[in-house]
PDB file of N, CA and C in Angstrom:
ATOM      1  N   UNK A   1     146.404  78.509 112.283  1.00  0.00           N
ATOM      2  CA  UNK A   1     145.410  79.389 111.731  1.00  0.00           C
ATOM      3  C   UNK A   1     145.264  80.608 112.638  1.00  0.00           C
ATOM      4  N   UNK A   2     145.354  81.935 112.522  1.00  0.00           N
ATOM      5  CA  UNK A   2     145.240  83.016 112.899  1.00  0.00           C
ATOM      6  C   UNK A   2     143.322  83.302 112.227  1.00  0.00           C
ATOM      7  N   UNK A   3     142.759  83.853 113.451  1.00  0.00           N
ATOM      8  CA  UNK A   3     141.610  84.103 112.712  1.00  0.00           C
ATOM      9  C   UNK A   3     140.777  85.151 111.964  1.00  0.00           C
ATOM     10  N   UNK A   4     142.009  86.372 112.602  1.00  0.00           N
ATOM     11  CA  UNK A   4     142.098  87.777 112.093  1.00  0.00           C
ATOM     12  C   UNK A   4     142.436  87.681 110.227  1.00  0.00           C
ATOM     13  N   UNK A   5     143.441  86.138 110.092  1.00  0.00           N
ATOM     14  CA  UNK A   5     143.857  86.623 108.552  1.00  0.00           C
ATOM     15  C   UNK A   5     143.335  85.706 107.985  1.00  0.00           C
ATOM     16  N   UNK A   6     142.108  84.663 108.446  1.00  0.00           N
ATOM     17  CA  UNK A   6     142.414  84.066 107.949  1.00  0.00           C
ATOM     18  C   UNK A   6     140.630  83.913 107.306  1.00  0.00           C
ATOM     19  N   UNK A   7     140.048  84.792 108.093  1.00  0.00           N
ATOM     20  CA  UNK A   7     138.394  85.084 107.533  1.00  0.00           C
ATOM     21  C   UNK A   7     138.485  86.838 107.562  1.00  0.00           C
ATOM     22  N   UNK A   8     137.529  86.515 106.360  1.00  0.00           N
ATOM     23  CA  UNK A   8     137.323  87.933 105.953  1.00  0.00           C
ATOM     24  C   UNK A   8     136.583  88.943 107.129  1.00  0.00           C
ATOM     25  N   UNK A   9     136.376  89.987 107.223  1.00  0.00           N
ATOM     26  CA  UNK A   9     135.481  91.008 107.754  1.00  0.00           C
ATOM     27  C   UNK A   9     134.031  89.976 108.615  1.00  0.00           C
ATOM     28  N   UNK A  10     132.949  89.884 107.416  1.00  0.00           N
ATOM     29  CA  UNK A  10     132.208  89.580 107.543  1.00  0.00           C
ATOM     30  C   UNK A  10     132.321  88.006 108.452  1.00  0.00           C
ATOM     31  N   UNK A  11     132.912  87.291 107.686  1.00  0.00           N
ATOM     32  CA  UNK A  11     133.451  85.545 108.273  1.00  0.00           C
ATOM     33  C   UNK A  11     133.728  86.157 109.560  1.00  0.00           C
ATOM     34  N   UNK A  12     134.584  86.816 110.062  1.00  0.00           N
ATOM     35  CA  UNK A  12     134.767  87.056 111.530  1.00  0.00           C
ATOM     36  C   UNK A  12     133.589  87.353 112.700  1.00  0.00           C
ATOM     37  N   UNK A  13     133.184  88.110 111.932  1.00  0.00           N
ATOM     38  CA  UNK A  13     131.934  88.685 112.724  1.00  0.00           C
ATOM     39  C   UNK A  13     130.932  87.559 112.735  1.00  0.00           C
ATOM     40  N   UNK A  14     130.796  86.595 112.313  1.00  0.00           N
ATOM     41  CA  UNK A  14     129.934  85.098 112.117  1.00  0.00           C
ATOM     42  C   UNK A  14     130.391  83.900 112.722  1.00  0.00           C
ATOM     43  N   UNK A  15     131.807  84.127 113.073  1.00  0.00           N
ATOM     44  CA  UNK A  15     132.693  83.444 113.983  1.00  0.00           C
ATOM     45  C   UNK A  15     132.774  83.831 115.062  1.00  0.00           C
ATOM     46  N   UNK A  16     132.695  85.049 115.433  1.00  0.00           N
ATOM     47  CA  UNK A  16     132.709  85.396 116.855  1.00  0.00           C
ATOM     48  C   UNK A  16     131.013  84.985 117.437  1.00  0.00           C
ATOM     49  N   UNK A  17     130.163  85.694 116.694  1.00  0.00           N
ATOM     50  CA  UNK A  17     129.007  85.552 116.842  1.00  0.00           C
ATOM     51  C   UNK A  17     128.930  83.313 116.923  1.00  0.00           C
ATOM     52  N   UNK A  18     129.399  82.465 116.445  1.00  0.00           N
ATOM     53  CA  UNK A  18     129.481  81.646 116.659  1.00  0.00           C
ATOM     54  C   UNK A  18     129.684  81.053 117.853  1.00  0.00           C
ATOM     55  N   UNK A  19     130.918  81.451 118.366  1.00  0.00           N
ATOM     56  CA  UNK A  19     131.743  80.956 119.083  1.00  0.00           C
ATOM     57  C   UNK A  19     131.111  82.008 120.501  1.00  0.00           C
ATOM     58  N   UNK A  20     130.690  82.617 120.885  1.00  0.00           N
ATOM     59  CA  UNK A  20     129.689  83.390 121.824  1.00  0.00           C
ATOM     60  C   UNK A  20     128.813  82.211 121.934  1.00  0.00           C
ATOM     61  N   UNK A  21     128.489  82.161 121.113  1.00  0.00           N
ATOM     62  CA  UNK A  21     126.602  80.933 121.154  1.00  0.00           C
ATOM     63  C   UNK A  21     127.342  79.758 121.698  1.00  0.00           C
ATOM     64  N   UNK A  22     129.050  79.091 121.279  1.00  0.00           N
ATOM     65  CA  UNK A  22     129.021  78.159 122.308  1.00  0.00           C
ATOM     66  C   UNK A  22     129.379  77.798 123.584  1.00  0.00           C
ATOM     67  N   UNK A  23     129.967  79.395 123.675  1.00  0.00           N
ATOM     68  CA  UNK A  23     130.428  79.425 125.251  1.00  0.00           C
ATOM     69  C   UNK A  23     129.471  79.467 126.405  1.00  0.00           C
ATOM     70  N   UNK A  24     128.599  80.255 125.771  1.00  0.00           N
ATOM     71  CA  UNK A  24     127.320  80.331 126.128  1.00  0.00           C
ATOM     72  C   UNK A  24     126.361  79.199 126.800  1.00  0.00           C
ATOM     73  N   UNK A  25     126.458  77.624 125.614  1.00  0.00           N
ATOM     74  CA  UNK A  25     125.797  76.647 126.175  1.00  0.00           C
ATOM     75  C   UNK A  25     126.919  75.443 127.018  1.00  0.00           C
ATOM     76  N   UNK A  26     127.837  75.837 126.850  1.00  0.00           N
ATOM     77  CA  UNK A  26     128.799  74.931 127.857  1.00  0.00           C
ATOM     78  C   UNK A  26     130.527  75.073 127.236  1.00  0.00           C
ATOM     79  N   UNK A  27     131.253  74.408 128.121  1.00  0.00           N
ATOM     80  CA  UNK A  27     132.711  74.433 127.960  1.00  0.00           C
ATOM     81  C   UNK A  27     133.026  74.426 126.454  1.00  0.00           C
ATOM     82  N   UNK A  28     133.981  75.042 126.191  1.00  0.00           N
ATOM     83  CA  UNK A  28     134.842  75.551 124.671  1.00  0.00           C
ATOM     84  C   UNK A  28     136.219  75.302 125.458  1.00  0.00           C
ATOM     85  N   UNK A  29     137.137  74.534 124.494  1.00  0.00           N
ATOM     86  CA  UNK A  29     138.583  74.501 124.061  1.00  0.00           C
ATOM     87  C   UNK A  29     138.715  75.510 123.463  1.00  0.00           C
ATOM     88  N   UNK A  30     140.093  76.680 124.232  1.00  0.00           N
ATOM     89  CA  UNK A  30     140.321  77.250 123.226  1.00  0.00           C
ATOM     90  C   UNK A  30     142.234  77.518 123.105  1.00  0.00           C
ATOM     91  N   UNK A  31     142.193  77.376 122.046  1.00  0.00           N
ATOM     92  CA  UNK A  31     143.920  77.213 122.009  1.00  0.00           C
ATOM     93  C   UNK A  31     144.063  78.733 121.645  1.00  0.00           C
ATOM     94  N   UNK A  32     145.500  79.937 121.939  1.00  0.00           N
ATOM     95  CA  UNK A  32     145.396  81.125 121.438  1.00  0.00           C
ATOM     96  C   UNK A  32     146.572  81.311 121.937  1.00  0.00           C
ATOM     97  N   UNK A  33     147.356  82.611 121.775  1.00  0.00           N
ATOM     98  CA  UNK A  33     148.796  83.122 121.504  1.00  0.00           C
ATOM     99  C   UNK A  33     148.420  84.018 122.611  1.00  0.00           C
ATOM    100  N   UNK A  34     149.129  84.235 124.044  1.00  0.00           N
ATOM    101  CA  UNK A  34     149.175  85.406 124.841  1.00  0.00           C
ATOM    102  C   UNK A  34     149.751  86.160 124.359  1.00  0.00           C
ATOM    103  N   UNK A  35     150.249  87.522 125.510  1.00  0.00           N
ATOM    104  CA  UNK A  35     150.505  88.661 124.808  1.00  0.00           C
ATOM    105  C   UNK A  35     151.896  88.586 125.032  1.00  0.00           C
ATOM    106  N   UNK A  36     152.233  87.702 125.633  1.00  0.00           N
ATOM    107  CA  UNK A  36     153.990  86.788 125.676  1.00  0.00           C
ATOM    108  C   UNK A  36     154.915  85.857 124.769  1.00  0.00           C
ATOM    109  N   UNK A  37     153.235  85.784 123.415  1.00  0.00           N
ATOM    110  CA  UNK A  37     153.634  84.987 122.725  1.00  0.00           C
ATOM    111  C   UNK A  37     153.976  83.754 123.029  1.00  0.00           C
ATOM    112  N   UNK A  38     153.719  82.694 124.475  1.00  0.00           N
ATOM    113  CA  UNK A  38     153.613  81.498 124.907  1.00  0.00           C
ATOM    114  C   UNK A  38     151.713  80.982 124.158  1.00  0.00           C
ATOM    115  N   UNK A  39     151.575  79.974 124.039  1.00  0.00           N
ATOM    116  CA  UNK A  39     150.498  79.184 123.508  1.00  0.00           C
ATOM    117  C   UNK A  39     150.132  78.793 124.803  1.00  0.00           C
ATOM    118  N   UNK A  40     148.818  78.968 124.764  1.00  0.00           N
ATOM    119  CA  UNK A  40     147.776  78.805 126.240  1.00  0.00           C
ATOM    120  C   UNK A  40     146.816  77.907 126.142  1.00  0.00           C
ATOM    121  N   UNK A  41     145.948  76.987 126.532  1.00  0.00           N
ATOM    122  CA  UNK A  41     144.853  76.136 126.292  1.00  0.00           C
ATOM    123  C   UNK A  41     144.714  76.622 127.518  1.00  0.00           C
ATOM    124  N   UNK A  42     142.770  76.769 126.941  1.00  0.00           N
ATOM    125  CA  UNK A  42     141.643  76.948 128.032  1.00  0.00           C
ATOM    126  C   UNK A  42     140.360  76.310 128.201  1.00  0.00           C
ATOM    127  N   UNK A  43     139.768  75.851 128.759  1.00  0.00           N
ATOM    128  CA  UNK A  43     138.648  75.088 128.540  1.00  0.00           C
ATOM    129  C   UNK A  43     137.822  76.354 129.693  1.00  0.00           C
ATOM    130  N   UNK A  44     136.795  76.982 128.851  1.00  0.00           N
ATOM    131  CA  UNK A  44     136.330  78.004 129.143  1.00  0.00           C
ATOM    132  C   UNK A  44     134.913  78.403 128.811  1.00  0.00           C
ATOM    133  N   UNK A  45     134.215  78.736 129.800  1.00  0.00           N
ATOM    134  CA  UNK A  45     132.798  79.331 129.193  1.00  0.00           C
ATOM    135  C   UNK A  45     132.208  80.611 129.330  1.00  0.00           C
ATOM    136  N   UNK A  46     130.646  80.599 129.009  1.00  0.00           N
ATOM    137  CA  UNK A  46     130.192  81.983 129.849  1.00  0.00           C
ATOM    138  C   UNK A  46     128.951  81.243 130.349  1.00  0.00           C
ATOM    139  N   UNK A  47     128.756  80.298 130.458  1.00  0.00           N
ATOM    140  CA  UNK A  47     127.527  80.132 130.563  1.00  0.00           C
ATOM    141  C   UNK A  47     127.310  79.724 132.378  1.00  0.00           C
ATOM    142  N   UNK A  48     126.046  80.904 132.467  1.00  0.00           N
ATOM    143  CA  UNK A  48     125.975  80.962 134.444  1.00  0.00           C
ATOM    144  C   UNK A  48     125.904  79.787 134.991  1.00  0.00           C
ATOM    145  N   UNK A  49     125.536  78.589 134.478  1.00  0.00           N
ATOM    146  CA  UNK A  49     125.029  77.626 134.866  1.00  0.00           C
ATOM    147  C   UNK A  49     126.469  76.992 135.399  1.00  0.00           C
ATOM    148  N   UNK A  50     127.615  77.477 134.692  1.00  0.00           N
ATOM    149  CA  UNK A  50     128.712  76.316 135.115  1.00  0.00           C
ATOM    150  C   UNK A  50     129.855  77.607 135.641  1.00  0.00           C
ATOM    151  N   UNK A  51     129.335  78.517 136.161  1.00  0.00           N
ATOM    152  CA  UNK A  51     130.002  79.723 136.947  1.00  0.00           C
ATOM    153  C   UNK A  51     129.769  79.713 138.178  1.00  0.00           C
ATOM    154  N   UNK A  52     130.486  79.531 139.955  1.00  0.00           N
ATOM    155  CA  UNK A  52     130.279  79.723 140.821  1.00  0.00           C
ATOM    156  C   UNK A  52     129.800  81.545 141.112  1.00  0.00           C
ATOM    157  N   UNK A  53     128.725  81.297 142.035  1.00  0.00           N
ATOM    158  CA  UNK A  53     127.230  82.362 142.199  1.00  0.00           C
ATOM    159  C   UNK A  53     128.553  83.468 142.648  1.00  0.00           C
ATOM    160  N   UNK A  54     129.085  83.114 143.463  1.00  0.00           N
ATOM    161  CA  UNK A  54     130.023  84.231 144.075  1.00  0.00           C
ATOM    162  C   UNK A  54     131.409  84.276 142.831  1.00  0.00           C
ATOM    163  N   UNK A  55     131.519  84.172 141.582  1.00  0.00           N
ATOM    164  CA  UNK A  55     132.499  84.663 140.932  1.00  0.00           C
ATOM    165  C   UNK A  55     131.630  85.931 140.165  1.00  0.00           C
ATOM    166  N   UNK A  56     132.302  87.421 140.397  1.00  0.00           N
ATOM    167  CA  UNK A  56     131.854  88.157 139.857  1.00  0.00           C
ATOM    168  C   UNK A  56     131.751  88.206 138.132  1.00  0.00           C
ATOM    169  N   UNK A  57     130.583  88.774 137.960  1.00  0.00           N
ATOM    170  CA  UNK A  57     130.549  88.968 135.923  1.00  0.00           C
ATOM    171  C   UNK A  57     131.468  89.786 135.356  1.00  0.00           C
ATOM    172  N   UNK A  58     132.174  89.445 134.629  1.00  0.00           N
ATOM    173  CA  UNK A  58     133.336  90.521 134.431  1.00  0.00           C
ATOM    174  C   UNK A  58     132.085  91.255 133.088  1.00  0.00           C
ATOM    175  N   UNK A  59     130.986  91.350 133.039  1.00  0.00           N
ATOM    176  CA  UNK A  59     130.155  91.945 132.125  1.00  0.00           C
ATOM    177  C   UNK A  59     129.103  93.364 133.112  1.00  0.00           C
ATOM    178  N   UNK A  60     129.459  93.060 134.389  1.00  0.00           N
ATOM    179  CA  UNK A  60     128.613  93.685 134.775  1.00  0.00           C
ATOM    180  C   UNK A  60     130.388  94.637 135.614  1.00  0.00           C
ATOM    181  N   UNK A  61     130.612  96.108 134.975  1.00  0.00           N
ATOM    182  CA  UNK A  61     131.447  96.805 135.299  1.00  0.00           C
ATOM    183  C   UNK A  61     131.545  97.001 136.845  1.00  0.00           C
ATOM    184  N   UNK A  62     132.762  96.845 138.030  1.00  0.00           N
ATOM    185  CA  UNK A  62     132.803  97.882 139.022  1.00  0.00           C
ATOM    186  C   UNK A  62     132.663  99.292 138.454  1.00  0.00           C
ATOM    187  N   UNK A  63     133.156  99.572 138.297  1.00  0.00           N
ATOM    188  CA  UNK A  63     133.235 100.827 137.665  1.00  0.00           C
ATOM    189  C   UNK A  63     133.207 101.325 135.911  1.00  0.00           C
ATOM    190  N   UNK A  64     132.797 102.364 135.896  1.00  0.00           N
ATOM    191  CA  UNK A  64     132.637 102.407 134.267  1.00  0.00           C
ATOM    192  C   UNK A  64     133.881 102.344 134.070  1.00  0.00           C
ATOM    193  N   UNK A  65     134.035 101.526 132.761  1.00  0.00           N
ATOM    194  CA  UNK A  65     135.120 100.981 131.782  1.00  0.00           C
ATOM    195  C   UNK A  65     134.001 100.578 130.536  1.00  0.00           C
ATOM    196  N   UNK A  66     135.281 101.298 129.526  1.00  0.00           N
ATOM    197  CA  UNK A  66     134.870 101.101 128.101  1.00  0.00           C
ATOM    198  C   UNK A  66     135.124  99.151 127.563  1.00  0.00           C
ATOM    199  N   UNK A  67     134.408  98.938 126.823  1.00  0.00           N
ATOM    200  CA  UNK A  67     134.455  97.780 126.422  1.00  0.00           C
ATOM    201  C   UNK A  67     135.609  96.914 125.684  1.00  0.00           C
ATOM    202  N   UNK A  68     136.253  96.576 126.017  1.00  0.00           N
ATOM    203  CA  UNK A  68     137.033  96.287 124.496  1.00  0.00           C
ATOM    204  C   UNK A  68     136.245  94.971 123.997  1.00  0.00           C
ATOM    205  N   UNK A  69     136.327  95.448 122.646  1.00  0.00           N
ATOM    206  CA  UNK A  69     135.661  94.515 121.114  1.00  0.00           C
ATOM    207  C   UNK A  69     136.676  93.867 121.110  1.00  0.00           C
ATOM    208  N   UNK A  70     137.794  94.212 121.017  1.00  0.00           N
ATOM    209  CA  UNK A  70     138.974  93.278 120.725  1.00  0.00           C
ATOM    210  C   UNK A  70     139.094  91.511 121.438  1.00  0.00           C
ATOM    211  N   UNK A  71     138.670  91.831 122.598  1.00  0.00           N
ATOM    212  CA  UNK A  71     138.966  90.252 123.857  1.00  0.00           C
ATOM    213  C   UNK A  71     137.844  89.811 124.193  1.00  0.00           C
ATOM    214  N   UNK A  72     137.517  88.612 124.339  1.00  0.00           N
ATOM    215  CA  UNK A  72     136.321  87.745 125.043  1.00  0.00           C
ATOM    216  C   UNK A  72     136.693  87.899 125.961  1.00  0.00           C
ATOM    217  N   UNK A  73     135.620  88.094 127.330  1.00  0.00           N
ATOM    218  CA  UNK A  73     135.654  87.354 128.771  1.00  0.00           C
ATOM    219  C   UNK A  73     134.994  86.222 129.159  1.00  0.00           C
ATOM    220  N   UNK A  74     135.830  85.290 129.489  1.00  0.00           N
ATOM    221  CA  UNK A  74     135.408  84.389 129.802  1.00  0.00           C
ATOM    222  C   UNK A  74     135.670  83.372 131.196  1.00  0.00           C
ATOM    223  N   UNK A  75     134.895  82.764 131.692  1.00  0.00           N
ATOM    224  CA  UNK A  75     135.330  81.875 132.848  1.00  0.00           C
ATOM    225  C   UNK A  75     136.353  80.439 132.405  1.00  0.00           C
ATOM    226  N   UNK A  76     137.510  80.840 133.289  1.00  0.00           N
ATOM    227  CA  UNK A  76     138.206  79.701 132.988  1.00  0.00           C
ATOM    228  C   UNK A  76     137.927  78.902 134.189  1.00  0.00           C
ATOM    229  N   UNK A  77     137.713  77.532 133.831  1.00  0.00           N
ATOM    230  CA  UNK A  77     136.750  76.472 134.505  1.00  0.00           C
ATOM    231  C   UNK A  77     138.395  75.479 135.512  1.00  0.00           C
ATOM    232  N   UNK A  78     139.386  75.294 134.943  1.00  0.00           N
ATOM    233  CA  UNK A  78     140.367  75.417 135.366  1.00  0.00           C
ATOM    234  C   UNK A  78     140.943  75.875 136.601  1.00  0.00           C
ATOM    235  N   UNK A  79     140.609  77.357 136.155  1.00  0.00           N
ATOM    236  CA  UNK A  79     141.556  78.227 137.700  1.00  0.00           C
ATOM    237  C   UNK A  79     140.525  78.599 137.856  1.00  0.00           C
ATOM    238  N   UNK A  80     139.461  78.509 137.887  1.00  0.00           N
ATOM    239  CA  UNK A  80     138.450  79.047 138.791  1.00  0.00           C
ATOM    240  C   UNK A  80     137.953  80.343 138.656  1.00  0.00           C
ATOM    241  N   UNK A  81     138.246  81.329 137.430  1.00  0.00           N
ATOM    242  CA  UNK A  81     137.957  82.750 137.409  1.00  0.00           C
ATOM    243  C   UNK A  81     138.190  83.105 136.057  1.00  0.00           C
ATOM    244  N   UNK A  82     137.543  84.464 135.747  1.00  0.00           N
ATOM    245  CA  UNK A  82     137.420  84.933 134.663  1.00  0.00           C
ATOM    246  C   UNK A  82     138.882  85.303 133.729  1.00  0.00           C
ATOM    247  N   UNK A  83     138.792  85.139 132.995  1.00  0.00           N
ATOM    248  CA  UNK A  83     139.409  85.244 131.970  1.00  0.00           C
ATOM    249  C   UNK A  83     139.218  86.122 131.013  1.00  0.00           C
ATOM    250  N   UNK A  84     140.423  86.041 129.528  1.00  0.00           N
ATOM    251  CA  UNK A  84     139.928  87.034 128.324  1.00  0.00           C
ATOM    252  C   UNK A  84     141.108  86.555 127.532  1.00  0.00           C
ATOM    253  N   UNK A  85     140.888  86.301 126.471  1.00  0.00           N
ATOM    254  CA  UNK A  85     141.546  85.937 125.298  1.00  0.00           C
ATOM    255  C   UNK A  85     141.366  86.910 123.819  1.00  0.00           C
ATOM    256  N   UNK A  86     142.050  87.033 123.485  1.00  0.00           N
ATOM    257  CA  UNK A  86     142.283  88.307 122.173  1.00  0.00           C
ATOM    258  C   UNK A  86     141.601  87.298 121.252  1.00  0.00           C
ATOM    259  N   UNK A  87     140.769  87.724 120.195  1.00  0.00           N
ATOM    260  CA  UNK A  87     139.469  87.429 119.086  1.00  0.00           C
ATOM    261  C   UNK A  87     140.796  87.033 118.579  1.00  0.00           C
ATOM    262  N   UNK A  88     141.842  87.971 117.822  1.00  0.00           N
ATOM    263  CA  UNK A  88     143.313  87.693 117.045  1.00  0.00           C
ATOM    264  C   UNK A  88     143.883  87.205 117.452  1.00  0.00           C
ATOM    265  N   UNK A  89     144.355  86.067 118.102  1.00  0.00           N
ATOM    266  CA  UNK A  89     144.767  85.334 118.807  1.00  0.00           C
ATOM    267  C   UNK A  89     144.536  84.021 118.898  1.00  0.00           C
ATOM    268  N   UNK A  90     143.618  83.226 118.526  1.00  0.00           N
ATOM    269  CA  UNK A  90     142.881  82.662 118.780  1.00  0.00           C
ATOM    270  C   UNK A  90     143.751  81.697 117.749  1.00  0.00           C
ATOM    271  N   UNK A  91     143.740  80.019 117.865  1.00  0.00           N
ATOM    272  CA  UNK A  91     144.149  79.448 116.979  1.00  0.00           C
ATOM    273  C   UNK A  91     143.537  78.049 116.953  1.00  0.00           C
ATOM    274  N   UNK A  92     143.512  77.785 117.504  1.00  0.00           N
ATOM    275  CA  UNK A  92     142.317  76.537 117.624  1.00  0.00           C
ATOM    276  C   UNK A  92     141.281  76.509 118.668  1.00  0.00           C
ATOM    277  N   UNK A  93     139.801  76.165 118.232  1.00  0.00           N
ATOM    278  CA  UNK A  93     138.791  76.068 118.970  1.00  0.00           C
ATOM    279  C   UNK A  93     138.191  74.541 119.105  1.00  0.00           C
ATOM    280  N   UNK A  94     137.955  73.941 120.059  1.00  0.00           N
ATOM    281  CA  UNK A  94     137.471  72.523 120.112  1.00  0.00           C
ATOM    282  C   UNK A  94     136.443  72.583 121.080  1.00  0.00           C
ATOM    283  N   UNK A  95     135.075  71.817 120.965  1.00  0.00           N
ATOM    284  CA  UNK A  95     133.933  72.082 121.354  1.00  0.00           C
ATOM    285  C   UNK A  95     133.421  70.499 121.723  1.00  0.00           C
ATOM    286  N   UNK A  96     133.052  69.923 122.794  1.00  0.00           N
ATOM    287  CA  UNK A  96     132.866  68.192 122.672  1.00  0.00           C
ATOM    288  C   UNK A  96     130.661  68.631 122.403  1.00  0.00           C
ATOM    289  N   UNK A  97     130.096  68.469 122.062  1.00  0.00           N
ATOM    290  CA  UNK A  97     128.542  67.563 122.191  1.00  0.00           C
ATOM    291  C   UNK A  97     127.972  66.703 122.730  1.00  0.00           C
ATOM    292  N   UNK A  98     127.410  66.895 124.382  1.00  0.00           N
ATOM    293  CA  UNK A  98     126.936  65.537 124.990  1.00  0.00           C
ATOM    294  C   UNK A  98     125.442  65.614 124.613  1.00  0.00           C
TER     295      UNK A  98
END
C-alpha cells in the first residue's frame, strides 16, 4: 500500500493527522521505501517522554530552515536519534496498546 495513492486528498490529511497523535503517545512501527528504494522498519516516536533530554528537537531549527510538509521527524528509538521518513513512502504502520 502506498499512501499517497492510495487515500484521497482529504483521507491523507486524516492519516497523517492520525498517525502524529500516535507518535506522539508512544512507539509506532513504521515500514516505508527510502530514497534508495531499500525497505526500512522503524520503531519510532515523538513523544518527549521516551526521547533522551540531550537529543536535540529536530522541531526546534539551528538555524532558519523552511519546513518540509513532505517528511515526518521522528526519533528512532533504535539508533538513538532523530529521524524522517517521506508521508509517500510509507507502507505499513503497526502500533502495539498497553
Amino acid at each position: 500500500m502506498n499512501v499517497q495513492t492510495t487515500f484521497n486528498e482529504k483521507e491523507l490529511k486524516l492519516f497523517k493527522r492520525w498517525l502524529k497523535g500516535c507518535l506522539a503517545f508512544g512507539p509506532v512501527t513504521v515500514t516505508f521505501t527510502k530514497k534508495d528504494g531499500s525497505e526500512r522498519i522503524m520503531e519510532c516516536t515523538t513523544a518527549l517522554s521516551l526521547v533522551p533530554e540531550d537529543a536535540a528537537d529536530p522541531m526546534i531549527p539551528k538555524r532558519e530552515k523552511k519546513v518540509n510538509e513532505e517528511v515526518c521527524p521522528v526519533y528512532d528509538i533504535e539508533s538513538k536519534a532523530w529521524r524522517s521518513f517521506r508521508w509517500d513512502s510509507i507502507k505499513q504502520v503497526r502500533l502495539e496498546i498497553k
